[in-house]
Protein backbone atom coordinates (compact mmCIF):
# COMPACT_ATOMS: atom_id res chain seq x y z
CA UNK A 1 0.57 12.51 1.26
CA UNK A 2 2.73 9.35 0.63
CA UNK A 3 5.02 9.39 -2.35
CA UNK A 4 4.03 7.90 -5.69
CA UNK A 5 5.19 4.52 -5.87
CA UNK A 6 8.23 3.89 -8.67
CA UNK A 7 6.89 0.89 -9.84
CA UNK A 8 3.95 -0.92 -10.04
CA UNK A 9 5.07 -3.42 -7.47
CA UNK A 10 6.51 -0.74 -4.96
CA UNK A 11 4.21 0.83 -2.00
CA UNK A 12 4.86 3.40 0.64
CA UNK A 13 4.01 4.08 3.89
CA UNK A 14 1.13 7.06 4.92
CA UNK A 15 2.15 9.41 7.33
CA UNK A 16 0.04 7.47 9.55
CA UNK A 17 1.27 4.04 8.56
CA UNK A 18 5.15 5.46 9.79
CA UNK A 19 3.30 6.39 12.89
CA UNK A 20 2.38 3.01 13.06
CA UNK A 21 5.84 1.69 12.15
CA UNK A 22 7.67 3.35 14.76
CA UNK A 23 4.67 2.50 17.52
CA UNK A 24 5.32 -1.23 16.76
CA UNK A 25 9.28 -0.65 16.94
CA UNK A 26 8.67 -0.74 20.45
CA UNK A 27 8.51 -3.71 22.44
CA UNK A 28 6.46 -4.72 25.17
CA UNK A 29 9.84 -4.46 27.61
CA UNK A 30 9.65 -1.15 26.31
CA UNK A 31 12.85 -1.07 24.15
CA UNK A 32 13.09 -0.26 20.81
CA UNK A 33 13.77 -2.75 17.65
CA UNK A 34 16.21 -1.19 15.68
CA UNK A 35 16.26 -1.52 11.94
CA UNK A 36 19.14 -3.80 12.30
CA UNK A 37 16.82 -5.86 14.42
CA UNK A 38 13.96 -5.71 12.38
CA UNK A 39 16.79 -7.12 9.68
CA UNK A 40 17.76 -9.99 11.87
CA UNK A 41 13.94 -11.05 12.17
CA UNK A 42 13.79 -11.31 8.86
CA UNK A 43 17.19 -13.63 8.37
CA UNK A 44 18.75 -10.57 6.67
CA UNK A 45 16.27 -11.25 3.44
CA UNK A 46 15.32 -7.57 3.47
CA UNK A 47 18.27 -4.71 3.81
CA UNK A 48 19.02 -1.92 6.47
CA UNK A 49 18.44 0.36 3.73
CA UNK A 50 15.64 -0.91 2.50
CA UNK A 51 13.84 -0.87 6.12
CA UNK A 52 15.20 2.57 6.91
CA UNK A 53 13.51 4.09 3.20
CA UNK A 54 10.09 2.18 4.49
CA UNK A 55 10.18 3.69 7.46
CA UNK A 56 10.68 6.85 5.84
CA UNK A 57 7.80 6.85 3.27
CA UNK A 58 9.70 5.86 0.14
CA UNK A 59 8.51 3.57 -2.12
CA UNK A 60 10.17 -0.18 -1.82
CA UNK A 61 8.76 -3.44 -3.17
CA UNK A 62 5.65 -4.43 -1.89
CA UNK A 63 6.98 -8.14 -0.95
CA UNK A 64 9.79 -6.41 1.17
CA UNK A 65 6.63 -4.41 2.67
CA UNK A 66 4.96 -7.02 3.64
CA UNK A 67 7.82 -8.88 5.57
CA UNK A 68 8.58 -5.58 7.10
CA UNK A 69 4.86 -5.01 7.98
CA UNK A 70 4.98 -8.71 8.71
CA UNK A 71 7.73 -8.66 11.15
CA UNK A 72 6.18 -6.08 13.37
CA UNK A 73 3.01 -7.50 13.87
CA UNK A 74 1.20 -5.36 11.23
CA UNK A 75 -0.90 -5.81 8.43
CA UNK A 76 0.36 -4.21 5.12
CA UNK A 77 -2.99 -2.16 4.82
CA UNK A 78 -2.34 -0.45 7.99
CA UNK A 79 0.57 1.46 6.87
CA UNK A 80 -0.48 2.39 3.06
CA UNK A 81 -3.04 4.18 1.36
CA UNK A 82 -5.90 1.59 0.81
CA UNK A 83 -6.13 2.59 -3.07
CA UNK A 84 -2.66 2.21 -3.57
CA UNK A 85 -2.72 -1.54 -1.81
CA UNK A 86 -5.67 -2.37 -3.87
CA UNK A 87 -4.16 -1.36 -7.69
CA UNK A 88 -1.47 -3.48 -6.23
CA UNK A 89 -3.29 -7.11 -5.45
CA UNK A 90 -5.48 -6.63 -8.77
């Protein structure tokens, strides 16, 4: 089960949303993005750290989510528990 968000504007990743996470770390060459990559793509706006906790399942704010999510070529609801993304966009 993913952890209980801190805040209201915080959201984790599901075990099967990291699953996800790491599937799109790979590129189509076959190489992995790194989460210092994944911090480049984003012009350094979202941390290291930050990425690294996502990735993880901790709870980090759902705007850096969504650039994470974002950056990979996912949609947000992929990698969180639909109930938790919902009491979120209310």
């Amino acid at each position: 089960m993913a952890q209980a968000h801190k805040t209201k504007r915080s959201i984790a990743a599901t075990p099967a949303g990291k699953r996800k996470l790491r599937e799109a770390q790979t590129l189509k060459s076959g190489q992995r993005i790194t989460y210092e990559g994944i911090e480049e793509l984003l012009d350094f706006h979202v941390s290291r750290s930050t990425i690294e906790r996502f990735f993880r399942g901790k709870a980090i704010d759902i705007s850096n989510a969504i650039s994470i999510t974002k950056a990979l070529g996912l949609n947000l609801e992929e990698v969180v528990e639909t109930n938790q993304f919902c009491e979120l966009v209310k």
